[in-house]
PDB file of N, CA and C in Angstrom:
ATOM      1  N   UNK A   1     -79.243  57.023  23.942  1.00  0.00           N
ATOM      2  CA  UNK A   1     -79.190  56.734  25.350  1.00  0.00           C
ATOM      3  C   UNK A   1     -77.768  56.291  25.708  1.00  0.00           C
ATOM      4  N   UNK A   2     -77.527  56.759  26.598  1.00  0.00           N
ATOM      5  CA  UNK A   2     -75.843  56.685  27.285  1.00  0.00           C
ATOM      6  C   UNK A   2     -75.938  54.963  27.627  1.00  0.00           C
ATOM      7  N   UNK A   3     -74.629  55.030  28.212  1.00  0.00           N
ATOM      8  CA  UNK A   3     -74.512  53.230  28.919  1.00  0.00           C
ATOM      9  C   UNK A   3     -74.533  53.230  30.257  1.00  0.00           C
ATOM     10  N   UNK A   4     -74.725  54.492  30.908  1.00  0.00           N
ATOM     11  CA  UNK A   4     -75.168  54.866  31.968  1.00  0.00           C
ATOM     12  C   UNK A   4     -76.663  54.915  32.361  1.00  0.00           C
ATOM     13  N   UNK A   5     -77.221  54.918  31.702  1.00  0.00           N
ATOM     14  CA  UNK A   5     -79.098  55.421  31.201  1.00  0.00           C
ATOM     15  C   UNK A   5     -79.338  54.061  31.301  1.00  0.00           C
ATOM     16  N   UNK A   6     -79.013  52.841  30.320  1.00  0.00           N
ATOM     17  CA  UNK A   6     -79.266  51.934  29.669  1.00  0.00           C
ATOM     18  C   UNK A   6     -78.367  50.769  31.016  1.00  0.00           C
ATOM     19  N   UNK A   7     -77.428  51.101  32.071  1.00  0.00           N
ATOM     20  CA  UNK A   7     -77.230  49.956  33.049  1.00  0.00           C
ATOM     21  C   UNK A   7     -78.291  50.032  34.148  1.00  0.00           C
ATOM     22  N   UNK A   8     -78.630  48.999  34.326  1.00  0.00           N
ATOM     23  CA  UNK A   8     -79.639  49.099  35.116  1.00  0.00           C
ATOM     24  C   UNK A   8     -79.004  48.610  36.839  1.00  0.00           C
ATOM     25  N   UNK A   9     -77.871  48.282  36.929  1.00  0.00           N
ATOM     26  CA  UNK A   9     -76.778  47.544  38.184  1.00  0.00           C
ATOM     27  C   UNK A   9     -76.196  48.624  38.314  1.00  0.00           C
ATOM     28  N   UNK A  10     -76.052  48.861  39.755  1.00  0.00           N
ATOM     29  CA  UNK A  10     -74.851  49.717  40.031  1.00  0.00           C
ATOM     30  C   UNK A  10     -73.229  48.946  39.949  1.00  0.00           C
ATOM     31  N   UNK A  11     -72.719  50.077  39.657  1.00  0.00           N
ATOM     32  CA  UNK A  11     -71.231  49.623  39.608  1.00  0.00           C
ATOM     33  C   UNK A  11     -70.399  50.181  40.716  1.00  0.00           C
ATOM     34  N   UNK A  12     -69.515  49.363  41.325  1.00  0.00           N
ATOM     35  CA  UNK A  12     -68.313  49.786  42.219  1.00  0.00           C
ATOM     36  C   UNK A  12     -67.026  49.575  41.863  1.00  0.00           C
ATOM     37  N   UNK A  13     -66.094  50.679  41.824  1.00  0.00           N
ATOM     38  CA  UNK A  13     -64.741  50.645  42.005  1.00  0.00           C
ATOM     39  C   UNK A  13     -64.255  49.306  42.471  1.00  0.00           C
ATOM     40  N   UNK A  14     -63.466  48.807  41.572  1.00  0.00           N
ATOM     41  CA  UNK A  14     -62.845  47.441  42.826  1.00  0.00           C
ATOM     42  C   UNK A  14     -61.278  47.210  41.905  1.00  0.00           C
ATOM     43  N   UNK A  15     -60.275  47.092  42.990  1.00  0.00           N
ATOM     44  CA  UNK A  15     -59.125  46.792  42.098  1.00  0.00           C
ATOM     45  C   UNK A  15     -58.440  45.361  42.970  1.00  0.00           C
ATOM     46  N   UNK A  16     -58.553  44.711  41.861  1.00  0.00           N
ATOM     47  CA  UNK A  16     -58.432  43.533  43.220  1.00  0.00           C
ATOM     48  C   UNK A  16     -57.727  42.430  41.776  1.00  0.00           C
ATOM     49  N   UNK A  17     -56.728  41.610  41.653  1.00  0.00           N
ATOM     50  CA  UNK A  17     -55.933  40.448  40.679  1.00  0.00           C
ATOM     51  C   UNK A  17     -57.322  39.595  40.670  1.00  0.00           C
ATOM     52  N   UNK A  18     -57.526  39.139  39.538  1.00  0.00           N
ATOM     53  CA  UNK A  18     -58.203  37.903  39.148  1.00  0.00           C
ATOM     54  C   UNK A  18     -57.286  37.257  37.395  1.00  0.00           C
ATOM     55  N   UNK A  19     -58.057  35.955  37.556  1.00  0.00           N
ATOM     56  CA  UNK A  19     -58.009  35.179  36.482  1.00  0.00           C
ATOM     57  C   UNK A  19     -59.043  35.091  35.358  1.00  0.00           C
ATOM     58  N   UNK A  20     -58.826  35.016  34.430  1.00  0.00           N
ATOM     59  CA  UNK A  20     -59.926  34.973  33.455  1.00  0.00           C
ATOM     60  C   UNK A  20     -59.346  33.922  32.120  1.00  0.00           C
ATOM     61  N   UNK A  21     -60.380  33.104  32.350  1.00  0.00           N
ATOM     62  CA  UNK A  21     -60.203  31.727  31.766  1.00  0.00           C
ATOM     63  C   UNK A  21     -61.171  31.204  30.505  1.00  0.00           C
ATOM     64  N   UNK A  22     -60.272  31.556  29.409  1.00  0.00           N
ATOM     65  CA  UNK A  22     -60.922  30.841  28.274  1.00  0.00           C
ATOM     66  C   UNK A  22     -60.761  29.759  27.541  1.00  0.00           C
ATOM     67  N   UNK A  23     -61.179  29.309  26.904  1.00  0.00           N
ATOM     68  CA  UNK A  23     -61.409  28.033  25.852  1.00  0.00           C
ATOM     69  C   UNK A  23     -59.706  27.999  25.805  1.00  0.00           C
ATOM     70  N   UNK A  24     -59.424  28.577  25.434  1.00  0.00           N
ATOM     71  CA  UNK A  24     -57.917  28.280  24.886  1.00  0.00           C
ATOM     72  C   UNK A  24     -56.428  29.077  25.932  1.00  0.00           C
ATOM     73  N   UNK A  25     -57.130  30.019  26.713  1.00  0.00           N
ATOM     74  CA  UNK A  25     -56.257  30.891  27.638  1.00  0.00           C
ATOM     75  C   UNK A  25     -56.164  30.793  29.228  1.00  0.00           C
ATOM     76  N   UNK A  26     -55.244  31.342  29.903  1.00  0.00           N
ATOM     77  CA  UNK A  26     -55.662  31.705  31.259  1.00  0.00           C
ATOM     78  C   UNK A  26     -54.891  32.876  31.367  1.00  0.00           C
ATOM     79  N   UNK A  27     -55.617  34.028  31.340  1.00  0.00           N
ATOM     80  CA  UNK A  27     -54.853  35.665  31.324  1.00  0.00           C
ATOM     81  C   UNK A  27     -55.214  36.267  32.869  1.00  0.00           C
ATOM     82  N   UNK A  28     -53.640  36.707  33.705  1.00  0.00           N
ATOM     83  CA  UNK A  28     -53.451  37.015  34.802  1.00  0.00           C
ATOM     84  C   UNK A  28     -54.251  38.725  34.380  1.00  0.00           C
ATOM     85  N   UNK A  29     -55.867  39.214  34.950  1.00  0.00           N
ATOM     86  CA  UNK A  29     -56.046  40.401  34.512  1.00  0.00           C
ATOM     87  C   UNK A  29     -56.574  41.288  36.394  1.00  0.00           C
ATOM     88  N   UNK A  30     -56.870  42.646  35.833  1.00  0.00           N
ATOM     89  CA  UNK A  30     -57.040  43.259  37.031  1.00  0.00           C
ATOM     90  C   UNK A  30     -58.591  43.899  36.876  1.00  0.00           C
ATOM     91  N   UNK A  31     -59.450  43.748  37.858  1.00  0.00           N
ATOM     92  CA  UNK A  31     -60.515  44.275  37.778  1.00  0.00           C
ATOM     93  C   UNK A  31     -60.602  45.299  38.296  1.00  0.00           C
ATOM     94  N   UNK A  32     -61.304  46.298  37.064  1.00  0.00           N
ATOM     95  CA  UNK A  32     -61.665  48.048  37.532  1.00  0.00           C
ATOM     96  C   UNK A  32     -62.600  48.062  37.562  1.00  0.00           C
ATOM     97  N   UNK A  33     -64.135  47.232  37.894  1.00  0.00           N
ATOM     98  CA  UNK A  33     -65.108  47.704  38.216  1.00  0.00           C
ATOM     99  C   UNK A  33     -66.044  46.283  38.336  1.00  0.00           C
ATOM    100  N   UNK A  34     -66.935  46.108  39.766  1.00  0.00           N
ATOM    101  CA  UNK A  34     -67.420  45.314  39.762  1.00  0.00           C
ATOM    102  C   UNK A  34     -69.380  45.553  39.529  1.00  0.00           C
ATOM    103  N   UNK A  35     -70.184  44.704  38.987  1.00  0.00           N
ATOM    104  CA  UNK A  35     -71.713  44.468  39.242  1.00  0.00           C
ATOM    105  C   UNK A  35     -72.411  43.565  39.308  1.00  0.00           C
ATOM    106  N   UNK A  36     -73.791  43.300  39.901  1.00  0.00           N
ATOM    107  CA  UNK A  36     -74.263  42.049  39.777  1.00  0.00           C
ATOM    108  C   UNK A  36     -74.450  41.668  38.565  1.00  0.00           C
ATOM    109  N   UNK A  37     -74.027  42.475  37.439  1.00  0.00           N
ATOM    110  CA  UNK A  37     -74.146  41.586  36.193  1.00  0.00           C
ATOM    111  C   UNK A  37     -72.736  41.365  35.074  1.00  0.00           C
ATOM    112  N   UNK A  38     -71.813  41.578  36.045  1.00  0.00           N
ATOM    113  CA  UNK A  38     -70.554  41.849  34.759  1.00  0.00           C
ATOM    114  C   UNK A  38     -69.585  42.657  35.940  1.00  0.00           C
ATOM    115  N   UNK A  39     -68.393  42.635  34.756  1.00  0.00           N
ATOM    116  CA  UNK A  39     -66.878  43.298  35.363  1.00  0.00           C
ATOM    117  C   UNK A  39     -66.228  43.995  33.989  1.00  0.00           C
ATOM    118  N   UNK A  40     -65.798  44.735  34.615  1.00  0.00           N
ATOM    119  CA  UNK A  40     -64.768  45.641  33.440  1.00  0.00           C
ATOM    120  C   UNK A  40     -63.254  45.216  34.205  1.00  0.00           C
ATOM    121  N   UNK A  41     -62.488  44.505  32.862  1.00  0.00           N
ATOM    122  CA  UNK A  41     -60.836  44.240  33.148  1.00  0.00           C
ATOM    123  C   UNK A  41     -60.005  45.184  32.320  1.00  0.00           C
ATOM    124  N   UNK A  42     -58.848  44.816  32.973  1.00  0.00           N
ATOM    125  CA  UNK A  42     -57.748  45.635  32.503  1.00  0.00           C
ATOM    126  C   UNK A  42     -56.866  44.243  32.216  1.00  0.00           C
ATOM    127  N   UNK A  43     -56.538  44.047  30.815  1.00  0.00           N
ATOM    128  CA  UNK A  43     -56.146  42.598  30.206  1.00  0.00           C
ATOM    129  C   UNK A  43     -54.634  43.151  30.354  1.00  0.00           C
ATOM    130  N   UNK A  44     -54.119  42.143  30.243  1.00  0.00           N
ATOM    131  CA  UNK A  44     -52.711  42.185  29.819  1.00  0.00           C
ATOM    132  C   UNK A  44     -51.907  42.554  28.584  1.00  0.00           C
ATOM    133  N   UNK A  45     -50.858  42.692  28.150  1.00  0.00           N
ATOM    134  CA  UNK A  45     -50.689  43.673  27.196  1.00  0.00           C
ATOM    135  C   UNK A  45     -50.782  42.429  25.656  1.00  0.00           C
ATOM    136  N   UNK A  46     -50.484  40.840  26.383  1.00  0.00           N
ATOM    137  CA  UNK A  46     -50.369  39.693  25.513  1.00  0.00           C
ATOM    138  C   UNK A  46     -51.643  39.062  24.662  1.00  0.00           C
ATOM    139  N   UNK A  47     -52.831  40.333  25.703  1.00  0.00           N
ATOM    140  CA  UNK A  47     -53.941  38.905  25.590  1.00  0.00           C
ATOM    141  C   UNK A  47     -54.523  39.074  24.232  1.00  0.00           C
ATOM    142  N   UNK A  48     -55.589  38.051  23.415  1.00  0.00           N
ATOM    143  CA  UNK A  48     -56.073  38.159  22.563  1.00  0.00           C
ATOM    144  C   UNK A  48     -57.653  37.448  22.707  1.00  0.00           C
ATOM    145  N   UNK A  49     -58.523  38.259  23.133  1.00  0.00           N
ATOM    146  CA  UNK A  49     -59.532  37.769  23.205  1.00  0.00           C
ATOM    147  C   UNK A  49     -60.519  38.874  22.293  1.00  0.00           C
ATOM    148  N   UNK A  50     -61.563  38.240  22.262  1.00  0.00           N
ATOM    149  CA  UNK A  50     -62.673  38.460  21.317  1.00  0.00           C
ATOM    150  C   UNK A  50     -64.183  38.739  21.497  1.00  0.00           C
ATOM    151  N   UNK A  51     -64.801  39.578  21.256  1.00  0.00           N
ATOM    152  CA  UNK A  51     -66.215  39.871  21.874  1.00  0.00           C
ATOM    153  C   UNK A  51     -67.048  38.641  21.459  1.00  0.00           C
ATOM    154  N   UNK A  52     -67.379  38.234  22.823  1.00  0.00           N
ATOM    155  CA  UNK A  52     -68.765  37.161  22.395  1.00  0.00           C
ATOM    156  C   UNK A  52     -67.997  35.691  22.993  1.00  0.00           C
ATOM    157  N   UNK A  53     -66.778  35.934  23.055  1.00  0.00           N
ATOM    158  CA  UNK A  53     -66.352  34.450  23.830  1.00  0.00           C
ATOM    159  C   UNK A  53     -66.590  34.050  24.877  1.00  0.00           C
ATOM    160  N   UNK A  54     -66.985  33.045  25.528  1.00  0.00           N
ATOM    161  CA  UNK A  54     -67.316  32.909  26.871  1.00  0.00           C
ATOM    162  C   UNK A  54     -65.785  32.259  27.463  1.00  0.00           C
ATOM    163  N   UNK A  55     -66.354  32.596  28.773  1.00  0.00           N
ATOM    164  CA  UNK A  55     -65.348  32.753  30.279  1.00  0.00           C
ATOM    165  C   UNK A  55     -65.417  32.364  31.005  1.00  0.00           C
ATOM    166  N   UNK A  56     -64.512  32.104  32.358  1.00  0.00           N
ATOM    167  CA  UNK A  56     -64.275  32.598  33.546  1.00  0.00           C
ATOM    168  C   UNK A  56     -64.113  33.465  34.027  1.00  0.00           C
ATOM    169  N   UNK A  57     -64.644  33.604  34.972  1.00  0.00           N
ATOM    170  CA  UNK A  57     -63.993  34.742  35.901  1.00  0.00           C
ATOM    171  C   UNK A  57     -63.398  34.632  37.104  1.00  0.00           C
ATOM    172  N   UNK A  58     -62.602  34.169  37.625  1.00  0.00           N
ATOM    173  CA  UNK A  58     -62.111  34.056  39.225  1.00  0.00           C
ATOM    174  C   UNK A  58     -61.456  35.082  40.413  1.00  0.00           C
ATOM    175  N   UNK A  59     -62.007  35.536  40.551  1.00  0.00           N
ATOM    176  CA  UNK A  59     -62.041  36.574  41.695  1.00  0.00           C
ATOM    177  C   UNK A  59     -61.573  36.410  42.999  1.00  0.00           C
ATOM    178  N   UNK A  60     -60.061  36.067  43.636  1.00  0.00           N
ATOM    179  CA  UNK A  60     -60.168  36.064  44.952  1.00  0.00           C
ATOM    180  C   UNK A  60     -60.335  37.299  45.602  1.00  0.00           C
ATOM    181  N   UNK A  61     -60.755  36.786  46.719  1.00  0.00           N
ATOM    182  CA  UNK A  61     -60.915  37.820  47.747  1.00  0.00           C
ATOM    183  C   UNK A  61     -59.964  38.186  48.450  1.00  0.00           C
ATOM    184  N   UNK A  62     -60.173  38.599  49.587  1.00  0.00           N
ATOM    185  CA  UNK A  62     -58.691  38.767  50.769  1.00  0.00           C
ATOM    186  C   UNK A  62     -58.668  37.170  51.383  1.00  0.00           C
ATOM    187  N   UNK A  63     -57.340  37.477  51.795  1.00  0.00           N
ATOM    188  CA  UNK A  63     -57.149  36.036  52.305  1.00  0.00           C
ATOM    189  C   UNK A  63     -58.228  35.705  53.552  1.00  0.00           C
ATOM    190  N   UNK A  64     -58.479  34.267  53.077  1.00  0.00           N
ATOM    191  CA  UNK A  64     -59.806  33.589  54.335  1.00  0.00           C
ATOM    192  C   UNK A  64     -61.300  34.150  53.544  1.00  0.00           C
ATOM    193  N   UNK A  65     -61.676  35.162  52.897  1.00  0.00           N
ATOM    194  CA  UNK A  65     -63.003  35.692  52.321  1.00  0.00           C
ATOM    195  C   UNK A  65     -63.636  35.052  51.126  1.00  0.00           C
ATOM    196  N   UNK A  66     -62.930  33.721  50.615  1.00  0.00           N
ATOM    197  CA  UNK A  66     -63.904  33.383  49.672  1.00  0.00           C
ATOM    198  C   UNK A  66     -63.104  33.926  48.176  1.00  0.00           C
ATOM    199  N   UNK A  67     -63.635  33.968  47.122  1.00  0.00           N
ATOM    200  CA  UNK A  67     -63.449  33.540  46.137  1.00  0.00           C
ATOM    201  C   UNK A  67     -65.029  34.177  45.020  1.00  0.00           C
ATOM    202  N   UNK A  68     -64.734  34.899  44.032  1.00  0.00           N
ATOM    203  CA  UNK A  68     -66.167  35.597  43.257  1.00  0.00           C
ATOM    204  C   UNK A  68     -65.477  34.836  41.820  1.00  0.00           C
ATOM    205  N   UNK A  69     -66.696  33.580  41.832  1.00  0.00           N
ATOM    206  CA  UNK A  69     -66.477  32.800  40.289  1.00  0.00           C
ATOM    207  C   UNK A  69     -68.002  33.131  39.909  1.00  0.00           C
ATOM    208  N   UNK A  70     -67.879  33.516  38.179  1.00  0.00           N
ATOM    209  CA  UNK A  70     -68.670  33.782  37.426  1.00  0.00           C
ATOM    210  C   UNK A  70     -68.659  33.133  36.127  1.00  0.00           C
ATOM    211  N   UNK A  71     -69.671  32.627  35.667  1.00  0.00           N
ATOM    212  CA  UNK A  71     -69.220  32.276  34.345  1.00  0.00           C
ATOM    213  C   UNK A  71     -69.537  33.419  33.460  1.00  0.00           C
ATOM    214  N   UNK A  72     -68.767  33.890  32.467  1.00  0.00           N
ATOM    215  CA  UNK A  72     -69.428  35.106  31.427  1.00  0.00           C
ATOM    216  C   UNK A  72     -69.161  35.220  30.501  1.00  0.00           C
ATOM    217  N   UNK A  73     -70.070  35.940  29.256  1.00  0.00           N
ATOM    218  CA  UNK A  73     -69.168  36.055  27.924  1.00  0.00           C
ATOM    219  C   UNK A  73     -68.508  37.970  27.930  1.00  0.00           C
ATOM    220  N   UNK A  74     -67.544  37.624  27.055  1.00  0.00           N
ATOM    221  CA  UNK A  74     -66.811  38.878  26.772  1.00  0.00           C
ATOM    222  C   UNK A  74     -67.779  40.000  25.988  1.00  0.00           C
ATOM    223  N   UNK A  75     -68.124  41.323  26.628  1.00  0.00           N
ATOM    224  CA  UNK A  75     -69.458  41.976  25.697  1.00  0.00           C
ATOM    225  C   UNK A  75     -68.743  42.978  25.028  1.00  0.00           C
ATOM    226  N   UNK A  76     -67.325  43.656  25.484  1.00  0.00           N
ATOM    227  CA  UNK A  76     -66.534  44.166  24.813  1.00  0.00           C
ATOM    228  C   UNK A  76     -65.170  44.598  24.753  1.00  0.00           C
ATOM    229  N   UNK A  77     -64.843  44.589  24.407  1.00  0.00           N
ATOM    230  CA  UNK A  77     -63.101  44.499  24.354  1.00  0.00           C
ATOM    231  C   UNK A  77     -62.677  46.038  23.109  1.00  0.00           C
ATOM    232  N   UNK A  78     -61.910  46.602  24.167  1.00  0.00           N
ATOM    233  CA  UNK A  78     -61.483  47.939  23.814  1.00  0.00           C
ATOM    234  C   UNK A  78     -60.223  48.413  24.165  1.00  0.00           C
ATOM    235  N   UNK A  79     -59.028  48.023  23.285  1.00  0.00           N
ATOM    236  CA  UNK A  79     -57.560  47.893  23.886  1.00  0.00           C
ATOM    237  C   UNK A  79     -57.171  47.106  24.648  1.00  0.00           C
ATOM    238  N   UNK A  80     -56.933  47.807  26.303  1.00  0.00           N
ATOM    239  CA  UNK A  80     -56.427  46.573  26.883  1.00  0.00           C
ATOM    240  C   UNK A  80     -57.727  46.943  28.360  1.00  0.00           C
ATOM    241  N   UNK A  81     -59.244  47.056  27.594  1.00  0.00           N
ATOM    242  CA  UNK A  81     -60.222  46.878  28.705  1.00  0.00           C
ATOM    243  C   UNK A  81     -61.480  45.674  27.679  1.00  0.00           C
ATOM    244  N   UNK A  82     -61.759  44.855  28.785  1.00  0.00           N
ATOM    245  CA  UNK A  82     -62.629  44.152  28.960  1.00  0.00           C
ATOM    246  C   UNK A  82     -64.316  44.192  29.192  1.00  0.00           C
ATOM    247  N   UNK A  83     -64.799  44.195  28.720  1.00  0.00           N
ATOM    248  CA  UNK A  83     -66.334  44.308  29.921  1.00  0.00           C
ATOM    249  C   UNK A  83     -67.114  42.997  29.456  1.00  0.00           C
ATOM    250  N   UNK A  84     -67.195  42.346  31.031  1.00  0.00           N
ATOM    251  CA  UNK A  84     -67.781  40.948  30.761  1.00  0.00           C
ATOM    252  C   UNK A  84     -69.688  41.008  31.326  1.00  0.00           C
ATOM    253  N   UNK A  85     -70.325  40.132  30.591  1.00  0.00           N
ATOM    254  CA  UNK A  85     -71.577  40.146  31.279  1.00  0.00           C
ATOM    255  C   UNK A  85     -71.736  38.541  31.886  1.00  0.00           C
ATOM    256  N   UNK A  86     -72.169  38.957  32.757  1.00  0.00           N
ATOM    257  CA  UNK A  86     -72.231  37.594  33.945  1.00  0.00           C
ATOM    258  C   UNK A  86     -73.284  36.774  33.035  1.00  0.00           C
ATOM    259  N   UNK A  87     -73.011  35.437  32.631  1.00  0.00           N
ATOM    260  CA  UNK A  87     -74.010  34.619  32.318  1.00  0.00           C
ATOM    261  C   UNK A  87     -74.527  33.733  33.429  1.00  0.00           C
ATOM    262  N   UNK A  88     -73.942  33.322  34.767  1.00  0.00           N
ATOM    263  CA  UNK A  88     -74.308  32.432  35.602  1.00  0.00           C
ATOM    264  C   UNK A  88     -73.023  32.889  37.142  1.00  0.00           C
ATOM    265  N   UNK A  89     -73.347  32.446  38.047  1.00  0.00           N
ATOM    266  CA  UNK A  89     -72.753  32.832  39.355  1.00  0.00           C
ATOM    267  C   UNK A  89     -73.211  31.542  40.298  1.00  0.00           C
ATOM    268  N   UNK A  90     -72.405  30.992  41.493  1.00  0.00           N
ATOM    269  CA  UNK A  90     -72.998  30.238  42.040  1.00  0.00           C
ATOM    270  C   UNK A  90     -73.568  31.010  43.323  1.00  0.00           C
ATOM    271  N   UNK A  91     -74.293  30.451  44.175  1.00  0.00           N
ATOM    272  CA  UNK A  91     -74.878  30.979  45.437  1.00  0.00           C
ATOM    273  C   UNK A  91     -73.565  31.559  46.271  1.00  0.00           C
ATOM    274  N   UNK A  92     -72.750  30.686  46.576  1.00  0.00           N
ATOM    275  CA  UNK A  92     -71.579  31.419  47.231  1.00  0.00           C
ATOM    276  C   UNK A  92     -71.043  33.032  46.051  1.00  0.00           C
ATOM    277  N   UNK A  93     -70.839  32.721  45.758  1.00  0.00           N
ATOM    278  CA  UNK A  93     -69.851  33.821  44.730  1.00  0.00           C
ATOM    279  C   UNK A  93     -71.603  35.084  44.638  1.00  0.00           C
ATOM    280  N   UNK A  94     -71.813  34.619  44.360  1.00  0.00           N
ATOM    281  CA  UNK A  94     -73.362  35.854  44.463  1.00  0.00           C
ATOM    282  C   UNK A  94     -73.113  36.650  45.960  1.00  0.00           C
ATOM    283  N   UNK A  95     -73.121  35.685  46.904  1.00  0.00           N
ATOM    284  CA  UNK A  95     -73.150  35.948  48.036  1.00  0.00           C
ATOM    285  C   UNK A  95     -71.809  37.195  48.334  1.00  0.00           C
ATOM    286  N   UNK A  96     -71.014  36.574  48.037  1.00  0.00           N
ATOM    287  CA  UNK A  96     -69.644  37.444  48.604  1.00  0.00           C
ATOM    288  C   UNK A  96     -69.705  38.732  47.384  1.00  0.00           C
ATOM    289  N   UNK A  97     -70.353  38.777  46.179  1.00  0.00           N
ATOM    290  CA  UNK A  97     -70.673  39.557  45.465  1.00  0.00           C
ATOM    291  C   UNK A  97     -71.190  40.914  45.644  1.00  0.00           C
ATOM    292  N   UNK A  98     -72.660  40.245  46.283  1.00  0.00           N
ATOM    293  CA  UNK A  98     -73.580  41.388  46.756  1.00  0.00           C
ATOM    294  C   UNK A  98     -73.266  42.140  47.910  1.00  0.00           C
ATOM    295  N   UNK A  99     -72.265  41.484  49.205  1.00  0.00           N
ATOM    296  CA  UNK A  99     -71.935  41.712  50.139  1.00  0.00           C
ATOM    297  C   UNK A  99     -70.600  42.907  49.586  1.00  0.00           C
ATOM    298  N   UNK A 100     -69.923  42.844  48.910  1.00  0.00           N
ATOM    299  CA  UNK A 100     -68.949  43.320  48.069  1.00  0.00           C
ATOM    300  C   UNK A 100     -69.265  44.867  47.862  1.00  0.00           C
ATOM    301  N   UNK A 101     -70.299  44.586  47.325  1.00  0.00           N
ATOM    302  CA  UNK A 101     -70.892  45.522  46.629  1.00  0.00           C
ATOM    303  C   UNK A 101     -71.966  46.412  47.661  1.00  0.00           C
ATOM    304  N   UNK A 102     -72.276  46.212  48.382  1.00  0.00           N
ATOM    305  CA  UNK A 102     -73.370  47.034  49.831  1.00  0.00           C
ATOM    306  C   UNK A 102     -72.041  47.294  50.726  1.00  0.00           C
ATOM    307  N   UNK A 103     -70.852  47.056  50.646  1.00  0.00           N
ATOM    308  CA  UNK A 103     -69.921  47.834  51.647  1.00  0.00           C
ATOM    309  C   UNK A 103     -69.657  49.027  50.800  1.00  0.00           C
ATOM    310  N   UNK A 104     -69.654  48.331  49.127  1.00  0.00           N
ATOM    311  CA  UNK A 104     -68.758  49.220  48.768  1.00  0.00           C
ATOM    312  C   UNK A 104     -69.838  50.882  48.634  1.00  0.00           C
ATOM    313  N   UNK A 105     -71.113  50.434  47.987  1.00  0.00           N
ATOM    314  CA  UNK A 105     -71.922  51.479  47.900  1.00  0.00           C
ATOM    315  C   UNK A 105     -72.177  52.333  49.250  1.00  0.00           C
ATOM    316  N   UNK A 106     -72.761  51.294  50.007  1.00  0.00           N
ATOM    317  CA  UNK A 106     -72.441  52.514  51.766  1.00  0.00           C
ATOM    318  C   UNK A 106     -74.145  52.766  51.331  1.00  0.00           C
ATOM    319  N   UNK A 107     -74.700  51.439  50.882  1.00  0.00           N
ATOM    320  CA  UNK A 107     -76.279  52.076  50.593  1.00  0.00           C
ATOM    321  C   UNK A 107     -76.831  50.841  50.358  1.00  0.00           C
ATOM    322  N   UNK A 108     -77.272  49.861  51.613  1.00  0.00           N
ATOM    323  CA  UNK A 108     -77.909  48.724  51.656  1.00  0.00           C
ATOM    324  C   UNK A 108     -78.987  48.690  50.739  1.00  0.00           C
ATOM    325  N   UNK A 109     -80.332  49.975  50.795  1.00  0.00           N
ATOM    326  CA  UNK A 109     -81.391  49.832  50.205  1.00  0.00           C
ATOM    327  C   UNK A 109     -81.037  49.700  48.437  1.00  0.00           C
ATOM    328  N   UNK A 110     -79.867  50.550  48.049  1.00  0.00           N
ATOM    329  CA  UNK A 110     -79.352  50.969  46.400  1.00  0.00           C
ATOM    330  C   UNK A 110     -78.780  49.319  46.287  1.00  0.00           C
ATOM    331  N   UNK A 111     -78.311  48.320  47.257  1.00  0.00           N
ATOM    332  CA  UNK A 111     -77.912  47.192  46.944  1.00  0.00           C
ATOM    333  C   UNK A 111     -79.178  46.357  46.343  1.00  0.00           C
ATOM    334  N   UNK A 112     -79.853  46.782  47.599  1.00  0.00           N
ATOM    335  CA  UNK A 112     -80.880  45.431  47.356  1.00  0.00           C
ATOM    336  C   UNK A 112     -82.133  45.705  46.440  1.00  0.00           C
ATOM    337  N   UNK A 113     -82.017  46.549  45.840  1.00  0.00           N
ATOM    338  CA  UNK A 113     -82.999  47.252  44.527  1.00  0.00           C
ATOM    339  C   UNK A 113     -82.391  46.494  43.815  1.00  0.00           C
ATOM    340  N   UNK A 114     -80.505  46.324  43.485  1.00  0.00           N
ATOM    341  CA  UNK A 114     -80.021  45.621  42.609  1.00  0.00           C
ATOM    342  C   UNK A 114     -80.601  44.185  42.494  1.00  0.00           C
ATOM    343  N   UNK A 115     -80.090  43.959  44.025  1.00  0.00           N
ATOM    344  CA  UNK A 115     -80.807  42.664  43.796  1.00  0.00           C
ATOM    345  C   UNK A 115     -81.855  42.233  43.459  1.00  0.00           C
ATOM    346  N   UNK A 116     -82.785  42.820  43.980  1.00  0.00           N
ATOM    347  CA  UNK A 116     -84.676  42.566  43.599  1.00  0.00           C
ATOM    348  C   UNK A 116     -84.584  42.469  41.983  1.00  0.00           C
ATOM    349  N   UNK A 117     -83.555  43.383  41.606  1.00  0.00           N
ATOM    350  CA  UNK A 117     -84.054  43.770  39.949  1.00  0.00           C
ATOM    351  C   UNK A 117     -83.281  42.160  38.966  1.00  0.00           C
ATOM    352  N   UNK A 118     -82.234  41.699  40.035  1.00  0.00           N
ATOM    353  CA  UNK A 118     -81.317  41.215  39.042  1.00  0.00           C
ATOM    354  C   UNK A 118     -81.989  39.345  39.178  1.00  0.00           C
ATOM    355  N   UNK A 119     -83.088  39.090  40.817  1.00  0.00           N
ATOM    356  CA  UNK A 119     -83.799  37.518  40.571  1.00  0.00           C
ATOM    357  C   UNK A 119     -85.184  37.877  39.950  1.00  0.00           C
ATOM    358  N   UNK A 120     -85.937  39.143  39.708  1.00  0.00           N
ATOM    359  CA  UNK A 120     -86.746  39.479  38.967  1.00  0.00           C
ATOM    360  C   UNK A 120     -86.773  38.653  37.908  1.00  0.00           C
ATOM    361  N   UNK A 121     -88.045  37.854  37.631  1.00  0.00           N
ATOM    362  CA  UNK A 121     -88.985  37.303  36.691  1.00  0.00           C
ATOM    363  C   UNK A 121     -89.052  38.275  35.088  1.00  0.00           C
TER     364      UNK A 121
END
């Protein structure tokens, strides 16, 4: 089964500067893809991180829009790409998340399936 088959979140294009903050680091990285459960980065050429470490994630927005903080661990690291899985989000940062993500899809109902699927029991 592909990793396409097996994601159950849609993903959107997003290229936007964030921070990503570990135990021992703070690496200036760029995000190539956002979901309600995780992000794929593009690390810096310095960084040295490790699958399974947990994170930050800090996400600004455009200026005045808020701010997308996540806490997550690193699920894989492949050169100089990242893919994090969201372990926790606060209500704000969810918020500007999902909203993020229903402009970007251009498909309210394909959003909110995400969502249903992602406070699902």
């Amino acid at each position: 089964m592909s990793s396409a088959e097996r994601r159950h979140f849609s993903r959107i294009a997003f290229a936007g500067p964030a921070q990503l903050v570990t135990v021992e680091q703070r690496l200036p990285v760029q995000v190539l893809d956002l979901s309600l459960k995780g992000a794929l980065l593009l690390l810096p050429g310095s960084s040295d991180v490790e699958p399974g470490e947990l994170c930050l994630l800090d996400l600004p927005l455009a200026p005045h829009e808020g701010r997308i903080t996540m806490a997550a661990q690193l699920a894989h690291v492949n050169g100089d790409r990242a893919g994090l899985l969201c372990l926790g989000i606060d209500l704000e940062s969810i918020t500007h998340l999902r909203r993020v993500i229903e402009l970007n899809l251009g498909d309210a109902a394909l959003a909110e399936r995400d969502f249903k699927a992602l406070v699902a029991p």
